[in-house]
PDB file of N, CA and C in Angstrom:
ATOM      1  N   UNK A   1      15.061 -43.039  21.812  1.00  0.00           N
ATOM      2  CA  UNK A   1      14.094 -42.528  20.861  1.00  0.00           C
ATOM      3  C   UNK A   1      13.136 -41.560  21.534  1.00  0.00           C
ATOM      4  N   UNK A   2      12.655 -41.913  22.533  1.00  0.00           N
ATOM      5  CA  UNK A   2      12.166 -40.552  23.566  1.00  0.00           C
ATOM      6  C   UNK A   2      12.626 -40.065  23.609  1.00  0.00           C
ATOM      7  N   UNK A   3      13.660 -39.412  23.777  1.00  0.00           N
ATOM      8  CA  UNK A   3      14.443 -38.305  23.921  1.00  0.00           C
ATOM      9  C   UNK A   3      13.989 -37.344  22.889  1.00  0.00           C
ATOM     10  N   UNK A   4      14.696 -37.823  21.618  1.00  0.00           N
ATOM     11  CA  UNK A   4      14.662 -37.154  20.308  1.00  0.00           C
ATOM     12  C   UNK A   4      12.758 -36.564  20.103  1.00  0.00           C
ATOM     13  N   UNK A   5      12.164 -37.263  20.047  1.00  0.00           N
ATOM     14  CA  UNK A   5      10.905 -37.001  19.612  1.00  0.00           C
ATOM     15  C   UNK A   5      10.738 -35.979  21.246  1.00  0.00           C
ATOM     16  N   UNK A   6      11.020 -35.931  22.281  1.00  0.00           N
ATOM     17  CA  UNK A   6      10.874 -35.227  23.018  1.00  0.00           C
ATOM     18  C   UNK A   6      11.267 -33.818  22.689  1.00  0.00           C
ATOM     19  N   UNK A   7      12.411 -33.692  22.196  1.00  0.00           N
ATOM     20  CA  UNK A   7      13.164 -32.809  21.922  1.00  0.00           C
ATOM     21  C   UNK A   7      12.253 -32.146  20.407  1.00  0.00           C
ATOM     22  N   UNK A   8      12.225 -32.955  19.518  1.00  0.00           N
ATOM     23  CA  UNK A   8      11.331 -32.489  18.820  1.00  0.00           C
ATOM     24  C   UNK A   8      10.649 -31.731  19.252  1.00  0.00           C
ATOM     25  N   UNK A   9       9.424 -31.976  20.354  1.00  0.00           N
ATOM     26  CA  UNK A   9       8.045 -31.242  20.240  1.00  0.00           C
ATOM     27  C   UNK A   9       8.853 -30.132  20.930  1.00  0.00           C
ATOM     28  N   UNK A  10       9.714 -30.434  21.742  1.00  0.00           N
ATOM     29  CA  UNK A  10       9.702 -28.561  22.503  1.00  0.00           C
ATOM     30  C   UNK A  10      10.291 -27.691  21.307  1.00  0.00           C
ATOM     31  N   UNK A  11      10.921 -28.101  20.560  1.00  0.00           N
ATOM     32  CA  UNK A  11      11.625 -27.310  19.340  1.00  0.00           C
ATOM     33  C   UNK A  11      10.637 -26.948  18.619  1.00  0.00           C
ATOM     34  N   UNK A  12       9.404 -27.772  18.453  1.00  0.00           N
ATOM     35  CA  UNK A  12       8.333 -27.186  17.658  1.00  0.00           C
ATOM     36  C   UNK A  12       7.450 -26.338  18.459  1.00  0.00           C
ATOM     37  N   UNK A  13       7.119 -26.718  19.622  1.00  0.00           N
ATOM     38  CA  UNK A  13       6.399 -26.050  20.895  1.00  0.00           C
ATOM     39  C   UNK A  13       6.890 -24.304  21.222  1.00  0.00           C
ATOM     40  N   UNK A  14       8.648 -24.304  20.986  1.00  0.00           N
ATOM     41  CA  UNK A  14       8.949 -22.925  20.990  1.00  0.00           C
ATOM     42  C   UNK A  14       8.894 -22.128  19.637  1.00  0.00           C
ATOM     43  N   UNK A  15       9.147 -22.699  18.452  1.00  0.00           N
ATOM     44  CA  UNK A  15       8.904 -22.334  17.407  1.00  0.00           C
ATOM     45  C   UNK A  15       7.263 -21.605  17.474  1.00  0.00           C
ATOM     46  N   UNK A  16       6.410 -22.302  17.584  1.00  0.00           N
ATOM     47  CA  UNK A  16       4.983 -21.506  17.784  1.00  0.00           C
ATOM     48  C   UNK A  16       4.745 -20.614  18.862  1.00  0.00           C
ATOM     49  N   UNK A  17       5.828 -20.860  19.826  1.00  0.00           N
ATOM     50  CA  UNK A  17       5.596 -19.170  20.803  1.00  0.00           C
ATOM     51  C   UNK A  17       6.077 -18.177  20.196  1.00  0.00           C
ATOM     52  N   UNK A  18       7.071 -18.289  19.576  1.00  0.00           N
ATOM     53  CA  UNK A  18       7.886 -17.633  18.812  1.00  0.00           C
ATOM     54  C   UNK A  18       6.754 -16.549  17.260  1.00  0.00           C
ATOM     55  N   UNK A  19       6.039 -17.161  16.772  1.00  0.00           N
ATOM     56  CA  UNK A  19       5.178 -16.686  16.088  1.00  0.00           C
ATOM     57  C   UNK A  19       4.293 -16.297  16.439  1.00  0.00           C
ATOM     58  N   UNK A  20       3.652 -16.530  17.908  1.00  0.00           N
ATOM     59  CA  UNK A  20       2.583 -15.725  18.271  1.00  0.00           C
ATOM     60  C   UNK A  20       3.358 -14.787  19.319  1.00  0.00           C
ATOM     61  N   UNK A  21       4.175 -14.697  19.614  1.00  0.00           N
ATOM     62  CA  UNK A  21       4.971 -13.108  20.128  1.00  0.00           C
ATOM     63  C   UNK A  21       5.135 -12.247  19.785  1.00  0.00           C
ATOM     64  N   UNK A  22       5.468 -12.559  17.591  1.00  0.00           N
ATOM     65  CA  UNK A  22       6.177 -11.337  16.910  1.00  0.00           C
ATOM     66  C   UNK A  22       4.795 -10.809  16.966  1.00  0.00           C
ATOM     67  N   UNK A  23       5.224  -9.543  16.998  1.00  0.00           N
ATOM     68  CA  UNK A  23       4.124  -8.460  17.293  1.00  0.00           C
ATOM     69  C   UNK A  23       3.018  -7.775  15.945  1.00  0.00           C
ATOM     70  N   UNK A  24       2.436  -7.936  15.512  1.00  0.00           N
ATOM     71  CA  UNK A  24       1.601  -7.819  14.568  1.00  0.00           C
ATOM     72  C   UNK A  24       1.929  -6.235  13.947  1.00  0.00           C
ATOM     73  N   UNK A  25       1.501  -6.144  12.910  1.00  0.00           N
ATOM     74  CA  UNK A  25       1.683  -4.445  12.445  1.00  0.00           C
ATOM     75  C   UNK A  25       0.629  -3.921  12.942  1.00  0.00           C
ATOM     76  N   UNK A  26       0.416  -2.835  13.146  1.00  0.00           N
ATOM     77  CA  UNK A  26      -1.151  -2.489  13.051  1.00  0.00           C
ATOM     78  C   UNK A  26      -1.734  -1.946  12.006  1.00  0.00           C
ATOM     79  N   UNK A  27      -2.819  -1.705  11.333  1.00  0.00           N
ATOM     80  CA  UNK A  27      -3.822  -1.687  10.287  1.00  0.00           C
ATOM     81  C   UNK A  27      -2.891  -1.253   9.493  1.00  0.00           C
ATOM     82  N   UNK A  28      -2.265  -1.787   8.379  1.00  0.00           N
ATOM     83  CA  UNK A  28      -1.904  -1.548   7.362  1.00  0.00           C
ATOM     84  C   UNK A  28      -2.669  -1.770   5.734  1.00  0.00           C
ATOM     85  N   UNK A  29      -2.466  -0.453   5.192  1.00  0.00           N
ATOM     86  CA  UNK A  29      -3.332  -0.020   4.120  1.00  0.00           C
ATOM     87  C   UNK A  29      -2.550  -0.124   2.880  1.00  0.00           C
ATOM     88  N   UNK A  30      -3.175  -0.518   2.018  1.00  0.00           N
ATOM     89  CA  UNK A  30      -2.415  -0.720   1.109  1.00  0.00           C
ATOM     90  C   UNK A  30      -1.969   0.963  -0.177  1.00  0.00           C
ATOM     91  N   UNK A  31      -0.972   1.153  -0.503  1.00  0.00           N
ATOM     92  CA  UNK A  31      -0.571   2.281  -0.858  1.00  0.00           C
ATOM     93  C   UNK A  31      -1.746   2.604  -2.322  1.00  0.00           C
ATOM     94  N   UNK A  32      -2.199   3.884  -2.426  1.00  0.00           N
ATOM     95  CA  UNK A  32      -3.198   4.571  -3.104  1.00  0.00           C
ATOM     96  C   UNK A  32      -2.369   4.651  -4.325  1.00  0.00           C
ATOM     97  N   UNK A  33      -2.698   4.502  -5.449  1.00  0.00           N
ATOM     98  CA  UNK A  33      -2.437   5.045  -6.803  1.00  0.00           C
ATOM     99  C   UNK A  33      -2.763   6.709  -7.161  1.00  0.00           C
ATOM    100  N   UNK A  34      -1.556   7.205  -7.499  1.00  0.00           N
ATOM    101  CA  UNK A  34      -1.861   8.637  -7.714  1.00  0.00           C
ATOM    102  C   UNK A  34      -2.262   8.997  -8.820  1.00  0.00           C
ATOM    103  N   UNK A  35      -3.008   9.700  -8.555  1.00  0.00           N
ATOM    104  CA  UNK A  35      -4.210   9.924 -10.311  1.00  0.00           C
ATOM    105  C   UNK A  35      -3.009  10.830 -11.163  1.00  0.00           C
ATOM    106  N   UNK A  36      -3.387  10.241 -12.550  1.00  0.00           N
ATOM    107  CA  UNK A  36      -2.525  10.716 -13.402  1.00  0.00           C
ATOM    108  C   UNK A  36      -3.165  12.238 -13.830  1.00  0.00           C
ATOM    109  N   UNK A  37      -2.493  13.223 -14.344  1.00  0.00           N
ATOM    110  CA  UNK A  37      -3.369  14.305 -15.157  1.00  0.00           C
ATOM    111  C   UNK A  37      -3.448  14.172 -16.585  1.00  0.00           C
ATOM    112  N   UNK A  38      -4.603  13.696 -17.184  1.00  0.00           N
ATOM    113  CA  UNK A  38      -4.751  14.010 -18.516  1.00  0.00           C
ATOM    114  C   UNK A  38      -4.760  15.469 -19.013  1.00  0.00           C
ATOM    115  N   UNK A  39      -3.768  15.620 -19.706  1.00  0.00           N
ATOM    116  CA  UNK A  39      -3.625  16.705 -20.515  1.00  0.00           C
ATOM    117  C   UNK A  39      -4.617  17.644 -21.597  1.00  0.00           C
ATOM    118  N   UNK A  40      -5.315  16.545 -21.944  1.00  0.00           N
ATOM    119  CA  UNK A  40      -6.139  16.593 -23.119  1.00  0.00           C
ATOM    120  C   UNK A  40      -7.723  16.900 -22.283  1.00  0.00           C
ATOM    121  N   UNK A  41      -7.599  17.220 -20.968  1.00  0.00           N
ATOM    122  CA  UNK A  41      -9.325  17.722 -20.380  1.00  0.00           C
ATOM    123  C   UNK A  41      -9.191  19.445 -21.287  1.00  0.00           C
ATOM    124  N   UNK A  42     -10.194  19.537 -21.052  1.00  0.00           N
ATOM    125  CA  UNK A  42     -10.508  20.765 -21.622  1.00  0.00           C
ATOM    126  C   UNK A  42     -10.171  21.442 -22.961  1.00  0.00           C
ATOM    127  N   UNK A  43      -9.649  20.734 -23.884  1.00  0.00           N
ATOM    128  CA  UNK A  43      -8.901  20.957 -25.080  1.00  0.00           C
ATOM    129  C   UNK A  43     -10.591  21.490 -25.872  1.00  0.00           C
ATOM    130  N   UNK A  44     -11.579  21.309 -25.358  1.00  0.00           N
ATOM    131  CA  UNK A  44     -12.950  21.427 -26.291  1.00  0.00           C
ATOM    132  C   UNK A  44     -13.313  23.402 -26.074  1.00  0.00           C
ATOM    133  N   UNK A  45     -13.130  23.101 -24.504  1.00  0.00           N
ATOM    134  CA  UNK A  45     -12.959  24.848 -24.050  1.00  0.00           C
ATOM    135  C   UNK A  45     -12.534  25.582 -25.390  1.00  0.00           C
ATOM    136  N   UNK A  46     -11.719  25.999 -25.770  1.00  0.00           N
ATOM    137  CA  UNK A  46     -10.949  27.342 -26.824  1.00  0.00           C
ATOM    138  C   UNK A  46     -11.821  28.477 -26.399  1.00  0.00           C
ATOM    139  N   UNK A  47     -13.628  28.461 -26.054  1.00  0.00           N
ATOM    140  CA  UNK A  47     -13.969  29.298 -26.184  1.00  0.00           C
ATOM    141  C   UNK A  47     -12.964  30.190 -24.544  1.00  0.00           C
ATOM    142  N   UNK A  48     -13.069  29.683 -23.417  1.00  0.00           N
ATOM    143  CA  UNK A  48     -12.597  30.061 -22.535  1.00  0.00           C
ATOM    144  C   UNK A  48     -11.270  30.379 -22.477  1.00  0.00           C
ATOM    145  N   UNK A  49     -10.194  29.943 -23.486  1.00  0.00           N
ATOM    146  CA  UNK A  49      -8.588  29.828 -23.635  1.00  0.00           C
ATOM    147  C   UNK A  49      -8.939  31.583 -24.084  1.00  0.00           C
ATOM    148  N   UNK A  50      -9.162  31.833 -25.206  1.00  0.00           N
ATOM    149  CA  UNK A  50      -9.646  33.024 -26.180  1.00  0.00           C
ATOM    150  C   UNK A  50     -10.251  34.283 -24.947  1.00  0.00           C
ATOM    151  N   UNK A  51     -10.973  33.704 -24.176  1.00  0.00           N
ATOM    152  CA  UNK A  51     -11.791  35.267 -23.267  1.00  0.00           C
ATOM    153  C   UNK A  51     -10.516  35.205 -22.450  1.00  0.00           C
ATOM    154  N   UNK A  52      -9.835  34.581 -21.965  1.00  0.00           N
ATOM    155  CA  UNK A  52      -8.520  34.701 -21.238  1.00  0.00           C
ATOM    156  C   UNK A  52      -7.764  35.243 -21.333  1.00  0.00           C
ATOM    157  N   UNK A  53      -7.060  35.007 -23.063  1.00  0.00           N
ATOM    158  CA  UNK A  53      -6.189  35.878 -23.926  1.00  0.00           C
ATOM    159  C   UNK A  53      -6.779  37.207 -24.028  1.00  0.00           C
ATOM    160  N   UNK A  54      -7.785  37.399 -24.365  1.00  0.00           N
ATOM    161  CA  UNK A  54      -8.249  39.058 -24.249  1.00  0.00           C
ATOM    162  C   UNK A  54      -8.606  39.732 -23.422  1.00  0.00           C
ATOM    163  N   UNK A  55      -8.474  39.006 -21.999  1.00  0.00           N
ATOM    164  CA  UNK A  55      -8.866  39.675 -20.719  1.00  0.00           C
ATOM    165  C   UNK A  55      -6.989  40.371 -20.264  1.00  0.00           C
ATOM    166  N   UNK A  56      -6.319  39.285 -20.752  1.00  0.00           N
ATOM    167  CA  UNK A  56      -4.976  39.476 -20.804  1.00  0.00           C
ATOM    168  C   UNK A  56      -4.376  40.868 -21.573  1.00  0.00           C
ATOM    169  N   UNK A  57      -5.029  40.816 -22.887  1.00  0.00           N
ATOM    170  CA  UNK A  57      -4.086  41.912 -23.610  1.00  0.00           C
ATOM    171  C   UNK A  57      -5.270  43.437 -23.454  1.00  0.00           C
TER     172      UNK A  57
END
């Protein structure tokens, strides 16, 4: 029965070297959400759409 429970702890003993070896990431950020474009900004403008068109023609 010593044996076994011996055997145990080193199996658990290497198991936890084992997790403090793997090597950590470094600073990882979590990925940014890309802003959507609302379509509908400036729809109030016309006056500016209009001096555009006639700067045009």
């Amino acid at each position: 029965m010593d044996n076994r429970l011996l055997k145990i702890c080193e199996k658990m003993a290497e198991e936890e070297r084992e997790k403090k070896s793997k090597k950590k990431k470094a600073l990882e950020l979590p990925k940014e959400k890309r802003l959507q474009y609302y379509s509908g900004w400036g729809r109030g403008n016309s006056s500016k759409k209009e001096d555009k068109q006639e700067r045009l023609v």
